[in-house]
Protein backbone atom coordinates (compact mmCIF):
# COMPACT_ATOMS: atom_id res chain seq x y z
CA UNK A 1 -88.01 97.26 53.00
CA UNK A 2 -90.64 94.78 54.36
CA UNK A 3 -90.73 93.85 58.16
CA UNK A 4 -89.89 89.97 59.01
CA UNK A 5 -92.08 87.94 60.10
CA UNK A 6 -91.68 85.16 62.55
CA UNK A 7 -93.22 83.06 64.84
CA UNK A 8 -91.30 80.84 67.34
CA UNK A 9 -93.69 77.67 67.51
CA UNK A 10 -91.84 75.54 70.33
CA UNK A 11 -88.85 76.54 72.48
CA UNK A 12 -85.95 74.00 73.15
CA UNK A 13 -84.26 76.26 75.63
CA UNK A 14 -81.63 78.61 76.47
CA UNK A 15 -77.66 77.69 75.63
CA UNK A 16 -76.26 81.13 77.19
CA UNK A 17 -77.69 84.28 78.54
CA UNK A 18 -75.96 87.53 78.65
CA UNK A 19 -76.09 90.22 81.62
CA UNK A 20 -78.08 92.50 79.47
CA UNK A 21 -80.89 89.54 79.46
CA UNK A 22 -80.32 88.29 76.14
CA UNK A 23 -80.11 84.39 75.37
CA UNK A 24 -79.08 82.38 72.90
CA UNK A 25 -81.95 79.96 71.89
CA UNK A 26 -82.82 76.82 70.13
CA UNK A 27 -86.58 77.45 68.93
CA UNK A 28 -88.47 76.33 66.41
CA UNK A 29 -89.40 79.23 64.25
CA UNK A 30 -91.45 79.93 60.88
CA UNK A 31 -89.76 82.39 59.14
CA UNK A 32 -91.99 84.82 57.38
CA UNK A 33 -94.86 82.26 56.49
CA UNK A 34 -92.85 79.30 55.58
CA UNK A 35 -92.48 76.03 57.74
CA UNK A 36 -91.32 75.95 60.74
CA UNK A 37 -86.85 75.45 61.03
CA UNK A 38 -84.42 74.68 63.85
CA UNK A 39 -83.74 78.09 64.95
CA UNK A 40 -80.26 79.13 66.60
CA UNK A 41 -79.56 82.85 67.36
CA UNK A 42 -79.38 85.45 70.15
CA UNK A 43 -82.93 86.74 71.62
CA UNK A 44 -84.03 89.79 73.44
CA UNK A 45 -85.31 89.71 76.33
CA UNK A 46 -88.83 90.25 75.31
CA UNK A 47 -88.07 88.11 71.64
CA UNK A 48 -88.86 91.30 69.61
CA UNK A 49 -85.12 92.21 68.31
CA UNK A 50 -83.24 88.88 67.13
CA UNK A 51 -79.19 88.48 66.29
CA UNK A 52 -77.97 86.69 63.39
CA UNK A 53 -78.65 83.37 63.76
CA UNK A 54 -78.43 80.06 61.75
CA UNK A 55 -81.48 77.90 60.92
CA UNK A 56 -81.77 74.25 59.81
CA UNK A 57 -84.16 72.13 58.59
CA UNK A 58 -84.52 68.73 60.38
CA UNK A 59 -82.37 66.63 58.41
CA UNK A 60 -79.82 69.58 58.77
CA UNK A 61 -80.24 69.79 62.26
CA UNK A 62 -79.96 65.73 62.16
CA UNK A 63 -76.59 65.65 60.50
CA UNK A 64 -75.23 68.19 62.82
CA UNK A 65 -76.60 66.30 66.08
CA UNK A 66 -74.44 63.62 64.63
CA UNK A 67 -71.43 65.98 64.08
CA UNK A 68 -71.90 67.22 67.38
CA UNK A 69 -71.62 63.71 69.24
CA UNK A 70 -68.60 62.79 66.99
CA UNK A 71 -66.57 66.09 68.43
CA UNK A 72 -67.82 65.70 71.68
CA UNK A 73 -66.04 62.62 71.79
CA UNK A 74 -62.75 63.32 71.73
């Protein structure tokens, strides 16, 4: 089985962090050569072991900024 690449391009910032160190992140990340996507997951410490996570491209991560202001809303 082939390693992943990645490489996180810009960070947004931290949502949550854990006791153990690990955050959950919004980065910017190219996934194994490919452009750059919005980036949501958990993080080590040192950003060398990675949860699952969810990734979006930007109109993706448009419609759900809209989503998100709807349902914060109410």
């Amino acid at each position: 089985m082939s390693e992943i690449q990645f490489e996180i391009t810009k960070s947004f910032g931290a949502i949550s962090e854990e006791k153990s160190g690990w955050r959950k992140e919004l980065n910017l990340v190219a996934w194994n050569g490919r452009d750059p996507k919005f980036d949501l997951r958990d993080w080590s410490p040192d950003h060398q072991k990675m949860g699952k996570g969810v990734t979006f491209t930007r109109e993706e991560a448009e419609k759900l900024a809209e989503m998100l202001a709807i349902a914060l809303e109410r």
